[in-house]
Protein backbone atom coordinates (compact mmCIF):
# COMPACT_ATOMS: atom_id res chain seq x y z
CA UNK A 1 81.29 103.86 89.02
CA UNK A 2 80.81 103.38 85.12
CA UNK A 3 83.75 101.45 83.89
CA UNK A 4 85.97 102.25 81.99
CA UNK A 5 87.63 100.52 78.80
CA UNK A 6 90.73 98.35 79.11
CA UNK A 7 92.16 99.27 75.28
CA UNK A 8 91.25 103.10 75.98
CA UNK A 9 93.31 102.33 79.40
CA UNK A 10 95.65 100.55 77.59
CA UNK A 11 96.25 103.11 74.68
CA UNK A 12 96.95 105.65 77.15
CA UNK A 13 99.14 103.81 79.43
CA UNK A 14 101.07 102.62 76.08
CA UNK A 15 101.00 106.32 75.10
CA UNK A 16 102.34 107.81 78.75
CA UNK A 17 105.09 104.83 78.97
CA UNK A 18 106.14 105.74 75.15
CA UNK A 19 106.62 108.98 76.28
CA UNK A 20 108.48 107.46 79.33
CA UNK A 21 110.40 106.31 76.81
CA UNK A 22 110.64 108.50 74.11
CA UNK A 23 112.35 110.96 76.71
CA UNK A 24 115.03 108.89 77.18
CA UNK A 25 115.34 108.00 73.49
CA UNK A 26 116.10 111.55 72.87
CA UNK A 27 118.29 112.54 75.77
CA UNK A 28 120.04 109.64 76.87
CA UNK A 29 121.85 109.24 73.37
CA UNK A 30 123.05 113.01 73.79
CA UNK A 31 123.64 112.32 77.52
CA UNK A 32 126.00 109.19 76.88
CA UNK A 33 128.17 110.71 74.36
CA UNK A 34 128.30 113.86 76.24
CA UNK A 35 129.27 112.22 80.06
CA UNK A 36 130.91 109.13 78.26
CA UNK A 37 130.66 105.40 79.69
CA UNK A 38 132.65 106.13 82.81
CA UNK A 39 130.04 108.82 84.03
CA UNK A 40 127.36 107.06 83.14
CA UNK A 41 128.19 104.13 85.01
CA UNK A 42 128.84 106.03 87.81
CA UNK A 43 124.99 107.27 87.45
CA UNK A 44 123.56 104.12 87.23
CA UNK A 45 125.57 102.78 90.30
CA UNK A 46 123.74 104.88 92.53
CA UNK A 47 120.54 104.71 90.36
CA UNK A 48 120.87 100.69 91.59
CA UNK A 49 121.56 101.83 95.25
CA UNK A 50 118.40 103.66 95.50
CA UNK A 51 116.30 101.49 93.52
CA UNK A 52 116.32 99.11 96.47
CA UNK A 53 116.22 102.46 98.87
CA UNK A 54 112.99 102.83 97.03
CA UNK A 55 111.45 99.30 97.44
CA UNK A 56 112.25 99.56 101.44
CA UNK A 57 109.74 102.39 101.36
CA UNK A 58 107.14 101.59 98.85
CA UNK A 59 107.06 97.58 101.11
CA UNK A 60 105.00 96.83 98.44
CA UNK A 61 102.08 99.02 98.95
CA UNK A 62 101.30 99.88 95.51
CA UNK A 63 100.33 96.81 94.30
CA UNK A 64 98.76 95.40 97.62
CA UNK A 65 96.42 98.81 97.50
CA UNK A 66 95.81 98.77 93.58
CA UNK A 67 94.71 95.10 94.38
CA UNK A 68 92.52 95.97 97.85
CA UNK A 69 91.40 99.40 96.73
CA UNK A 70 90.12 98.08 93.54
CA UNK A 71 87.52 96.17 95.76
CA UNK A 72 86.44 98.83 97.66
CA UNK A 73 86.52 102.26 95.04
CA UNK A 74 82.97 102.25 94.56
CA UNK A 75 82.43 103.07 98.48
CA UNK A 76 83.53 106.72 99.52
CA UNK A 77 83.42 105.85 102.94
CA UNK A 78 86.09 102.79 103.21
CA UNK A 79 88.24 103.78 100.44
CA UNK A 80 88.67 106.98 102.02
CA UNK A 81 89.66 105.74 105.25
CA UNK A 82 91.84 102.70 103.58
CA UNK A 83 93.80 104.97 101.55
CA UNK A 84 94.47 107.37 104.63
CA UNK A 85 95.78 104.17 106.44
CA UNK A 86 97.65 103.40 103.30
CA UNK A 87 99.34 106.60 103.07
CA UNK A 88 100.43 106.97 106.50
CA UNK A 89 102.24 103.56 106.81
CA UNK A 90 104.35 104.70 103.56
CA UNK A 91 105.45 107.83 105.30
CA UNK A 92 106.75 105.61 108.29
CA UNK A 93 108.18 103.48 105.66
CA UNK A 94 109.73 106.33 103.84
CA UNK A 95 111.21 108.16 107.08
CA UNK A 96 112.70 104.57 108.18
CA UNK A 97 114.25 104.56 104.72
CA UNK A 98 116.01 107.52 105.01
CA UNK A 99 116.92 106.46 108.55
CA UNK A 100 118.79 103.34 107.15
CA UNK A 101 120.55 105.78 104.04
CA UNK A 102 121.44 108.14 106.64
CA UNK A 103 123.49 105.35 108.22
CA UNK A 104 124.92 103.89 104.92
CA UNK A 105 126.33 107.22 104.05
CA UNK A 106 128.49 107.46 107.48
CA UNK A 107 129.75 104.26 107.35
CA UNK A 108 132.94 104.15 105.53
CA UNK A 109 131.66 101.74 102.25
CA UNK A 110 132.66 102.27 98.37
CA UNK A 111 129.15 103.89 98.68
CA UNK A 112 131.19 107.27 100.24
CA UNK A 113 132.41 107.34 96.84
CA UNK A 114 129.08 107.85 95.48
CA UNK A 115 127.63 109.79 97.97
CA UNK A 116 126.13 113.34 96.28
CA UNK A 117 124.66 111.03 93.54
CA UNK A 118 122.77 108.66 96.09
CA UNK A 119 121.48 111.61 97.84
CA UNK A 120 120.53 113.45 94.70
CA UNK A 121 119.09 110.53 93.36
CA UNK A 122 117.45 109.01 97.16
CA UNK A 123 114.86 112.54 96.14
CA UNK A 124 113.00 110.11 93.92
CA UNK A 125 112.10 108.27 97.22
CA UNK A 126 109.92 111.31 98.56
CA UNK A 127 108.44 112.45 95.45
CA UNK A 128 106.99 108.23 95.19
CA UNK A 129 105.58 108.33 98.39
CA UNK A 130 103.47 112.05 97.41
CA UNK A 131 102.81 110.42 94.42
CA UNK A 132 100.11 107.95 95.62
CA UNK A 133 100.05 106.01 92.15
CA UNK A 134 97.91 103.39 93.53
CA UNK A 135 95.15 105.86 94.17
CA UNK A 136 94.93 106.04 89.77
CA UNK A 137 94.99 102.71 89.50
CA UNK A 138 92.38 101.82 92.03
CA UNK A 139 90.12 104.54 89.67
CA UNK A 140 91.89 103.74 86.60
CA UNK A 141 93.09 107.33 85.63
CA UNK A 142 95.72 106.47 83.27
CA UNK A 143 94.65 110.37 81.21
CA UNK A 144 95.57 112.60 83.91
CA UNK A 145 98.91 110.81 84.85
CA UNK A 146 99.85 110.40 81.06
CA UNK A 147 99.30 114.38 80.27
CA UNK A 148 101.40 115.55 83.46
CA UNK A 149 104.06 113.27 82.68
CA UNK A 150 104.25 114.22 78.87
CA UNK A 151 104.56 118.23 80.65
CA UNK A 152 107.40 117.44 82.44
CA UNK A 153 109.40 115.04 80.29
CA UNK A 154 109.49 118.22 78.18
CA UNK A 155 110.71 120.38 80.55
CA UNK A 156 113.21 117.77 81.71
CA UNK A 157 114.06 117.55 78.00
CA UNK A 158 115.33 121.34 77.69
CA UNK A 159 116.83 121.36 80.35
CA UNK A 160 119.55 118.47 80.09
CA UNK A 161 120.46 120.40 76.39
CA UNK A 162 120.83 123.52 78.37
CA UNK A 163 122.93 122.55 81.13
CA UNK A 164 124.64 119.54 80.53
CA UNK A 165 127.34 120.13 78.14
CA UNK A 166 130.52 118.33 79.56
CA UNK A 167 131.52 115.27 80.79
CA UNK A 168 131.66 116.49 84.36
CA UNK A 169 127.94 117.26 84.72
CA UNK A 170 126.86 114.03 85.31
CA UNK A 171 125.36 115.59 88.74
CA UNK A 172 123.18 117.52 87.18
CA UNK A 173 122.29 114.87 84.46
CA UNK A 174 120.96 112.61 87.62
CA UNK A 175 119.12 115.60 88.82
CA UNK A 176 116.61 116.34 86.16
CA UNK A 177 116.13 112.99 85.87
CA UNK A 178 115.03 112.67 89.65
CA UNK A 179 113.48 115.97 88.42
CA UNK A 180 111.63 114.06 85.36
CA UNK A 181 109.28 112.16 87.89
CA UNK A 182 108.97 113.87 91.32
CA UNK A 183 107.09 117.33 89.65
CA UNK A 184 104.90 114.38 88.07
CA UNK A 185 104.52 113.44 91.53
CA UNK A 186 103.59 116.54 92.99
CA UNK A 187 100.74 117.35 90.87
CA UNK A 188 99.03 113.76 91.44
CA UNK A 189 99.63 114.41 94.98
CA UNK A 190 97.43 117.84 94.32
CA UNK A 191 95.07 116.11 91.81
CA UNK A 192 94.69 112.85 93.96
CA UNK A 193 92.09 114.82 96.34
CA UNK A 194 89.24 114.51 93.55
CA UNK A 195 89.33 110.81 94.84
CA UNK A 196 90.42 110.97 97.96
CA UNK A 197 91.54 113.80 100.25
CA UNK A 198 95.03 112.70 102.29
CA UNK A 199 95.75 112.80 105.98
CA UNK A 200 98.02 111.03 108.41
CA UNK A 201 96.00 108.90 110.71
CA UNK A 202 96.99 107.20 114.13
CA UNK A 203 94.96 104.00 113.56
CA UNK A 204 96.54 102.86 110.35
CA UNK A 205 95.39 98.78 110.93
CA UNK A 206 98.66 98.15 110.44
CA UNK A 207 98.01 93.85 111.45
CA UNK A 208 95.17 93.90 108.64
CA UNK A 209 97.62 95.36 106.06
CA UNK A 210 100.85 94.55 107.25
CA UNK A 211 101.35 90.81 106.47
CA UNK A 212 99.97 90.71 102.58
CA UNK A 213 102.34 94.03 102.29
CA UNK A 214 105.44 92.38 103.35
CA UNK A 215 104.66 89.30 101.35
CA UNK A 216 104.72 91.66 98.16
CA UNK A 217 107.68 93.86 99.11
CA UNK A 218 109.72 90.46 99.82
CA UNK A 219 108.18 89.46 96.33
CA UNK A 220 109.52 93.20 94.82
CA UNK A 221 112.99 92.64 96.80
CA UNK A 222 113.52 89.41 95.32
CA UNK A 223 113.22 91.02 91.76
CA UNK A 224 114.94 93.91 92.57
CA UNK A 225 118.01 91.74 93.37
CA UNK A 226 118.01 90.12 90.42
CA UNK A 227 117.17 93.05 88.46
CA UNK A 228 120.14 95.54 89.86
CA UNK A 229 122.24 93.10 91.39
CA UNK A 230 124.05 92.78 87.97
CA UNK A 231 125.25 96.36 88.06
CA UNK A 232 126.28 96.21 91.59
CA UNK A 233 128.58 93.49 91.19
CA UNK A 234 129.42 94.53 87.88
CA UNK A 235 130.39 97.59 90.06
CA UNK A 236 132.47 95.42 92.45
CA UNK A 237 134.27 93.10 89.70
CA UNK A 238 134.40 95.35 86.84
CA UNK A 239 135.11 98.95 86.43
CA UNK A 240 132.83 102.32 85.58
CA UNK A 241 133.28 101.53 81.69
CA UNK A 242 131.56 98.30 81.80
CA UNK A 243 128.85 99.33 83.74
CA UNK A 244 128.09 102.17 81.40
CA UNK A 245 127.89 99.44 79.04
CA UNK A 246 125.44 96.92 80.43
CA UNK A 247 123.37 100.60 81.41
CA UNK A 248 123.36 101.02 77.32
CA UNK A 249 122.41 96.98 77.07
CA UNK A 250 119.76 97.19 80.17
CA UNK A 251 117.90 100.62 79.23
CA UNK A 252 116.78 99.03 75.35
CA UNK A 253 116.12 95.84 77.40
CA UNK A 254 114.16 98.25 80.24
CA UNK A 255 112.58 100.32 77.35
CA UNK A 256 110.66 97.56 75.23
CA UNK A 257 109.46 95.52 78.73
CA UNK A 258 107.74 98.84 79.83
CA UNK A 259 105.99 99.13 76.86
CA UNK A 260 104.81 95.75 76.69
CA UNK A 261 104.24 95.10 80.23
CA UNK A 262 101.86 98.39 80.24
CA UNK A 263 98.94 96.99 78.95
CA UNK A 264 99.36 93.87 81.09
CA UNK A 265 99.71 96.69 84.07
CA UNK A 266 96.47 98.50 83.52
CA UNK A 267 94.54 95.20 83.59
CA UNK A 268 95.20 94.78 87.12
CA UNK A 269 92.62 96.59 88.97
CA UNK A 270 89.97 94.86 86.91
CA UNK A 271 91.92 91.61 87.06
CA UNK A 272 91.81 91.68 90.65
CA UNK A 273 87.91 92.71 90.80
CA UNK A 274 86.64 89.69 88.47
CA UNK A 275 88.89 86.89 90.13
CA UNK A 276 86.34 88.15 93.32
CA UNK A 277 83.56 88.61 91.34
CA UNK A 278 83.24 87.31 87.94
CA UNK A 279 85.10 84.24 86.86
CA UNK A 280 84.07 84.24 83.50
CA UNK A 281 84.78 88.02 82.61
CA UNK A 282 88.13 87.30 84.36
CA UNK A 283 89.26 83.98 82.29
CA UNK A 284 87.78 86.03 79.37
CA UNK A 285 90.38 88.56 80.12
CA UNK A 286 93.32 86.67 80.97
CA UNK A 287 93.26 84.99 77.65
CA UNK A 288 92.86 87.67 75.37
CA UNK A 289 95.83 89.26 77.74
CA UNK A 290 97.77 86.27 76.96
CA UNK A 291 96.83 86.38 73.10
CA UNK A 292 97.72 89.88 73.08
CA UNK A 293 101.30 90.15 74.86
CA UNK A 294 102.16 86.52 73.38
CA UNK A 295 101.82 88.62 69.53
CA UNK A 296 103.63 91.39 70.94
CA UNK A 297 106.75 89.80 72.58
CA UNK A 298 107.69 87.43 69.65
CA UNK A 299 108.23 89.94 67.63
CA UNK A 300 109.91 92.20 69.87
CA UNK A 301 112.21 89.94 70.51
CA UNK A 302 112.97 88.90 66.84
CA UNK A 303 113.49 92.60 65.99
CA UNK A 304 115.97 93.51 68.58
CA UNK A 305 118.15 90.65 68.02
CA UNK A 306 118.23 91.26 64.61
CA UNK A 307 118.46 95.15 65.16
CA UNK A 308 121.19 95.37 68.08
CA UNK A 309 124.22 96.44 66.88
CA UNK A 310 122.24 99.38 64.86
CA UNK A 311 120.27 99.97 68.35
CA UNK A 312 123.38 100.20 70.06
CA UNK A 313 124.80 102.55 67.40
CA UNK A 314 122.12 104.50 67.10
CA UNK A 315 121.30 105.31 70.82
CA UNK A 316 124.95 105.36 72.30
CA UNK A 317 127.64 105.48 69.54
CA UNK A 318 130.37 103.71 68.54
CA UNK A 319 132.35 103.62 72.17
CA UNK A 320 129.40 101.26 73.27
CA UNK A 321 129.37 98.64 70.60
CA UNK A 322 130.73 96.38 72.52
CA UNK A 323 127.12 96.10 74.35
CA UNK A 324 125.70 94.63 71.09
CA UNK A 325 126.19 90.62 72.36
CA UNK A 326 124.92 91.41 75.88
CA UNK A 327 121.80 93.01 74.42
CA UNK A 328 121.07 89.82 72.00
CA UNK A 329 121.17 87.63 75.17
CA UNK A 330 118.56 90.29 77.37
CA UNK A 331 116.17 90.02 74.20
CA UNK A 332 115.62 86.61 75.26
CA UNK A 333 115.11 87.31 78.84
CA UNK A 334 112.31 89.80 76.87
CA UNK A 335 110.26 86.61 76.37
CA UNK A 336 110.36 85.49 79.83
CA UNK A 337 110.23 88.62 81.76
CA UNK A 338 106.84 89.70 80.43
CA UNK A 339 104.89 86.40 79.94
CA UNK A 340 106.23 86.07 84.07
CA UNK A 341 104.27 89.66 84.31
CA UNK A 342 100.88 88.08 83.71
CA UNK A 343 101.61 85.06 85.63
CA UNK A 344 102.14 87.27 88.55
CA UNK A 345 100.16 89.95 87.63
CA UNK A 346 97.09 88.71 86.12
CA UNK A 347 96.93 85.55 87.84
CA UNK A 348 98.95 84.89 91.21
CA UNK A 349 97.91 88.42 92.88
CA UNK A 350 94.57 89.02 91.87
CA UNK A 351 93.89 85.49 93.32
CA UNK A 352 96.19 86.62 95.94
CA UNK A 353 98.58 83.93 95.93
CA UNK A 354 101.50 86.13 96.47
CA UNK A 355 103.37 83.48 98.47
CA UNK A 356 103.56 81.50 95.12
CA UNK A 357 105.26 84.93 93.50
CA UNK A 358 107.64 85.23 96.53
CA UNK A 359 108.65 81.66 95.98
CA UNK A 360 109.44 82.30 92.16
CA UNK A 361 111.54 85.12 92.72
CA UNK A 362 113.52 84.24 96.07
CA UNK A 363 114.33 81.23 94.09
CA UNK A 364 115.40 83.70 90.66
CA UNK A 365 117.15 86.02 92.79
CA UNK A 366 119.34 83.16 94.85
CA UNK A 367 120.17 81.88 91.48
CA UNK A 368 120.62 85.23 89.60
CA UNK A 369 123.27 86.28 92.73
CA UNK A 370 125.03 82.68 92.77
CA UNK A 371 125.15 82.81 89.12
CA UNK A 372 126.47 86.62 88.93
CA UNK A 373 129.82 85.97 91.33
CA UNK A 374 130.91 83.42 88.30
CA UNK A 375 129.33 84.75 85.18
CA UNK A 376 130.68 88.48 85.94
CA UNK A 377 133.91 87.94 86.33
CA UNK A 378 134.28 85.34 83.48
CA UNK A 379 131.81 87.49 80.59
CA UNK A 380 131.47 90.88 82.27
CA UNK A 381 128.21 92.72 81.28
CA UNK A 382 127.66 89.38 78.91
CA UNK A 383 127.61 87.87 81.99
CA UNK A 384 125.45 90.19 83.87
CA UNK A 385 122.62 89.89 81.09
CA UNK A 386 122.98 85.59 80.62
CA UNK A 387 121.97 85.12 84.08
CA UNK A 388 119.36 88.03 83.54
CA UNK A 389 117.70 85.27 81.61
CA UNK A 390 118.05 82.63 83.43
CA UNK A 391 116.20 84.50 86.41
CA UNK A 392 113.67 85.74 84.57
CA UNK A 393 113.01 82.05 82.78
CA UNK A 394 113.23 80.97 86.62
CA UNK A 395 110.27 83.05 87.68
CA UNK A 396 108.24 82.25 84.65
CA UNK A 397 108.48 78.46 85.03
CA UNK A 398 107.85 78.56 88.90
CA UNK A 399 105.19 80.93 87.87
CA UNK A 400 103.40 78.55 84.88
CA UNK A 401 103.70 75.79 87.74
CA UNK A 402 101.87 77.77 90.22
CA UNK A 403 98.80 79.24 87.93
CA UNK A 404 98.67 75.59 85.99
CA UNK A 405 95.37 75.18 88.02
CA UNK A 406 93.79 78.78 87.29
CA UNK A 407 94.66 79.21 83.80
CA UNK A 408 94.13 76.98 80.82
CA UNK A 409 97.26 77.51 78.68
CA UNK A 410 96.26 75.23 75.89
CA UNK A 411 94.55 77.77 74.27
CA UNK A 412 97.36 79.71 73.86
CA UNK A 413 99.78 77.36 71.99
CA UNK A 414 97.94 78.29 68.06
CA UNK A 415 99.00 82.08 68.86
CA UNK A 416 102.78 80.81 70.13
CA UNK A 417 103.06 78.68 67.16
CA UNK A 418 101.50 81.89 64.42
CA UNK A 419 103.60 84.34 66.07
CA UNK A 420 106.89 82.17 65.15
CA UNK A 421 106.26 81.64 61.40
CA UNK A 422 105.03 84.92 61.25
CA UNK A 423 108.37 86.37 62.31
CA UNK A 424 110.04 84.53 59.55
CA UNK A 425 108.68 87.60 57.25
CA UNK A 426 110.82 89.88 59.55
CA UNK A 427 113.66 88.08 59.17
CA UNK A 428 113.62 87.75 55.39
CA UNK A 429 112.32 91.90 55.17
CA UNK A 430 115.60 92.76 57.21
CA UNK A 431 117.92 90.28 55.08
CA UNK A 432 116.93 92.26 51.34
CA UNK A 433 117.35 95.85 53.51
CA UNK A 434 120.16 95.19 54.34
CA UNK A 435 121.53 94.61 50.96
CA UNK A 436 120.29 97.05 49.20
CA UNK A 437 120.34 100.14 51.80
CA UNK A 438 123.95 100.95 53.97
CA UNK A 439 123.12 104.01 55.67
CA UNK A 440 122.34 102.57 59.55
CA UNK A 441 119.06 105.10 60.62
CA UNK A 442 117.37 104.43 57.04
CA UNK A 443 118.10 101.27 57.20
CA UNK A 444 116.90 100.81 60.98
CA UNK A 445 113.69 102.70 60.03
CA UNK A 446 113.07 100.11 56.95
CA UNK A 447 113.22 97.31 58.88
CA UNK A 448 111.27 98.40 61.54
CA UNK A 449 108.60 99.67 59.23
CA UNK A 450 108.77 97.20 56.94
CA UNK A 451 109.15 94.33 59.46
CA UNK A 452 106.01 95.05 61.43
CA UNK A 453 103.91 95.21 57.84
CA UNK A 454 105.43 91.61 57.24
CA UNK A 455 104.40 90.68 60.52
CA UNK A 456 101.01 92.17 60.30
CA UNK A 457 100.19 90.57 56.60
CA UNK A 458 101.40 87.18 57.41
CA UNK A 459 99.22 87.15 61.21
CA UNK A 460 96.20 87.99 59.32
CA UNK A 461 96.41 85.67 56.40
CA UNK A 462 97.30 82.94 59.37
CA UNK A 463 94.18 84.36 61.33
CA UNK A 464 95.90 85.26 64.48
CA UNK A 465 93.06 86.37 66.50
CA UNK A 466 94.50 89.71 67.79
CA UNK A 467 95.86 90.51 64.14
CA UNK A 468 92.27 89.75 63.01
CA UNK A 469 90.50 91.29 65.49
CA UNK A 470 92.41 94.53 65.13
CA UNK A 471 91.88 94.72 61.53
CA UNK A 472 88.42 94.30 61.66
CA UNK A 473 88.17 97.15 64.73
CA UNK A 474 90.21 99.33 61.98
CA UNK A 475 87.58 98.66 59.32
CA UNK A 476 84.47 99.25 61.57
CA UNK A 477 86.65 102.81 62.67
CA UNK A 478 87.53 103.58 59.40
CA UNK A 479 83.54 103.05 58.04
CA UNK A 480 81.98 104.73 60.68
CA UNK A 481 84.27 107.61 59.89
CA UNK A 482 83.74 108.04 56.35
CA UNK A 483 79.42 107.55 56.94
CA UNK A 484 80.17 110.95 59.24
C-alpha cells in the first residue's frame, strides 16, 4: 500500500477535529445561555458517568489495534481475520458494559437522579463500538471520516436551534449530541467494508490480545480518572452551578488539546510501523513531531491566558465569568497534557512499553483523586483544574523519565527556548489592543490575528525550523502556482 502523507493526514485530521470543534463553538454558547449553568452541569455529570462506561467497553482496543493493525494492513489475509477477532471482543466488552449500567441504574445511588441522561447519553457506547475507528487509522483514512463528520455536525447544528429553546430541554440537548457522533458511526461501520468486511467470530485469540489490551485500558482508566474525576467530585462537594462552570473552563481546555494533539494522533500508525522497521525514519519523525507541537503549544498557552476572561465571555456569557481563573490554571496543564501525548503516543506505545504509560498515569490519577478531596472543597472548580495540572505534569515527567533512553531531547531545547521569546510579541500585540479597541469580539479577533502574525515574524527572523520550513513550503506553493 502506497503511503500516504503525514501533513495531508494531518491537515485533514486538524480540519475534521476543527470542525469537532467548531460545532461546539457555535452551539454550546447558545446551548449554555439557553439551559443555564445548573442544566448544564447536570449534562456533563452524566457525560462523566459514561465516559468511563465508555472506556469499560472500548478496554483499550483502539489504540492496541491502530498499533497491531498498522503492522499487518498490507496483508488481506491477517488483517482481515485480526480485525474480525478485534471486533468481536468489543461487542463482549460492550454487552458486559451495559450489564454493569444496567445494575448501577437499580441500585439506589445519586446516579437515580440522573438516570434518563445516563441512558440517553450510555447510546454513545454502541454507536463507538459500530464505529470501528481503528480500522481508519490502521489505513490512515482521515478524508472519509472528516467529510461524514462535517455532514452530521450540520445536521446536529439545526437541530439544537430548532428544538432546544428553554431551559428544560437539556434532554434533548444531550441527545443530538449523542446524535452528533453515533450517525458518524454508522456510516464508517457501512464504509469500513472497503477494508475489511465485519463478522463475529468464535475464535477471537482472546490470550494473544487480551493482556497488551488490558494494559492500555488500565492506562485509559487511569486518565480517565483524572480527567472526569474533577466533575464527579465537584458533583459530590459542590452543587450543579459549579459544575456548569468548570464544564465552561474544561471544554476551551478540551477544545485547543484536540486540536493540537491531532496531528500528534495521526502519526501513530506510522510511528508504530518505523519503531519495527525503520529507526531512522522513526527518530526522524519523532523530532520534527516534537519541533512541531513544542511551536504550537507555547503559544496556545500564552494566548488563552491572556484571552480568558474574553473566551469565557464570549462562549458562555457573563453568568460564567467566574470560570475565567480556573481556565488560566488548565492553560498550563495545556503544556503538559500534550507534550505527555507524544511521550505516550509517539514513543512508549509504538515501542510498546505501555507498562511505563500505566505507571505514569496510575501514579497521576492516585494523586489527581488524593489531591481533588482537599483542593475541591477548599477552591471549587479552581480546585478541580490546579490538580488538573499537577496530573498532567505527573504523567509528563514519569513519561520524559521513561523515553530518556529512546529519544534525544537535547535537540529540542533551541525550539523551547525560540518559542518563549517569540511569545513576548503576543504579549506586547495584546497590551496596545487592548488600549486602543473596547469592544470584546473585535478586540478578541485582533489579538488573535494579530498575535499569531507576531508570533510568526519573530519565529522566522529567529529561524525556528518549523516557522522556516513552513514559509519556505508556502513560497515553493505559491511559485508553482503562479508558473501554472
Amino acid at each position: 500500500m502506497k503511503e500516504k502523507s503525514i501533513k495531508i493526514n494531518a491537515i485533514i485530521n486538524i480540519v475534521k477535529v476543527a470542525m469537532s470543534i467548531i460545532f461546539p463553538i457555535i452551539t454550546f454558547p447558545y446551548a449554555s445561555r439557553v439551559l443555564g449553568a445548573d442544566n448544564i452541569g447536570k449534562v456533563q455529570f452524566a457525560s462523566s458517568v459514561v465516559a468511563y462506561l465508555s472506556l469499560m467497553a472500548a478496554l483499550g482496543i483502539n489504540t492496541y489495534a491502530t498499533r497491531e493493525g498498522a503492522i499487518i494492513r498490507n496483508d488481506k489475509e491477517k488483517i482481515q481475520k485480526f480485525a474480525n477477532q478485534i471486533f468481536t471482543i468489543n461487542v463482549i466488552t460492550t454487552s458486559i458494559t451495559y450489564g454493569i449500567l444496567l445494575i448501577l441504574l437499580i441500585l439506589p445511588t445519586k446516579l437515580l437522579d440522573y438516570r434518563l441522561l445516563i441512558m440517553v447519553q450510555s447510546l454513545s457506547v454502541l454507536f463507538s463500538t459500530i464505529g470501528v475507528e481503528w480500522i481508519y487509522n490502521i489505513y490512515e483514512d482521515y478524508a472519509y471520516i472528516t467529510k461524514k463528520s462535517i455532514l452530521t455536525q450540520i445536521i446536529s447544528m439545526i437541530l439544537l436551534f430548532l428544538f432546544v429553546k428553554e431551559s428544560n430541554d437539556y434532554y434533548i440537548y444531550a441527545l443530538i449530541s449523542v446524535f452528533a457522533t453515533g450517525s458518524v458511526n454508522i456510516f464508517n461501520f457501512i464504509h469500513a467494508r472497503k477494508y475489511c468486511k465485519f463478522k463475529l467470530v468464535r475464535k477471537t485469540d482472546i490470550k494473544k490480545h487480551f493482556k497488551p489490551m488490558m494494559v492500555l485500558f488500565s492506562n485509559d482508566l487511569a486518565v480517565n480518572i483524572y480527567v472526569n474525576s474533577d466533575v464527579i467530585l465537584l458533583g459530590i462537594f459542590t452543587n450543579d452551578f459549579t459544575m456548569g462552570l468548570y464544564t465552561v473552563t474544561a471544554k476551551v481546555y478540551d477544545i485547543v488539546k484536540r486540536m493540537i494533539n491531532s496531528i500528534t494522533n495521526v502519526t501513530l500508525p506510522r510511528m508504530s510501523l518505523y519503531a519495527n522497521t525503520d529507526k531512522e525514519k522513526y527518530n526522524y519523525l519523532l523530532e520534527k513531531l516534537f519541533k512541531s507541537i513544542i511551536s504550537l503549544v507555547i503559544p496556545a498557552i500564552v494566548g488563552l491566558i491572556i484571552l480568558s476572561k474574553q473566551v469565557i465571555l464570549l462562549i458562555a456569557g457573563t453568568e460564567y465569568v467566574e470560570a475565567t481563573l480556573s481556565l488560566v490554571i488548565l492553560s498550563v496543564a495545556l503544556g503538559f497534557a500534550t507534550l505527555a501525548n507524544i511521550l505516550v503516543n509517539g514513543i512508549l506505545i509504538p515501542n510498546k512499553k505501555e507498562k511505563c504509560v500505566f505507571y505514569a498515569t496510575i501514579i497521576a490519577a492516585i494523586l489527581n483523586i488524593g489531591l481533588n478531596f482537599i483542593a475541591i472543597p477548599l477552591w471549587k472548580q479552581n480546585g478541580a483544574a490546579l490538580t488538573t495540572v499537577i496530573a498532567e505534569l505527573t504523567v509528563c515527567i514519569v513519561s520524559i523519565f521513561y523515553s530518556r533512553k529512546l529519544c534525544n531531547f537535547k535537540n529540542l531545547k533551541r525550539t523551547v527556548i525560540v518559542s518563549f521569546i517569540s511569545c513576548i510579541a503576543i504579549f506586547a500585540v495584546s497590551e496596545v489592543i487592548k488600549i486602543f479597541v473596547a469592544n470584546i469580539i473585535l478586540q478578541t479577533a485582533l489579538i488573535v490575528i494579530g498575535g499569531v502574525g507576531a508570533y510568526a515574524i519573530v519565529s522566522l527572523l529567529l529561524k525556528n525550523d518549523i516557522a522556516v520550513e513552513l514559509f519556505n513550503n508556502i513560497i515553493n506553493k505559491t511559485k508553482s502556482i503562479i508558473k501554472r
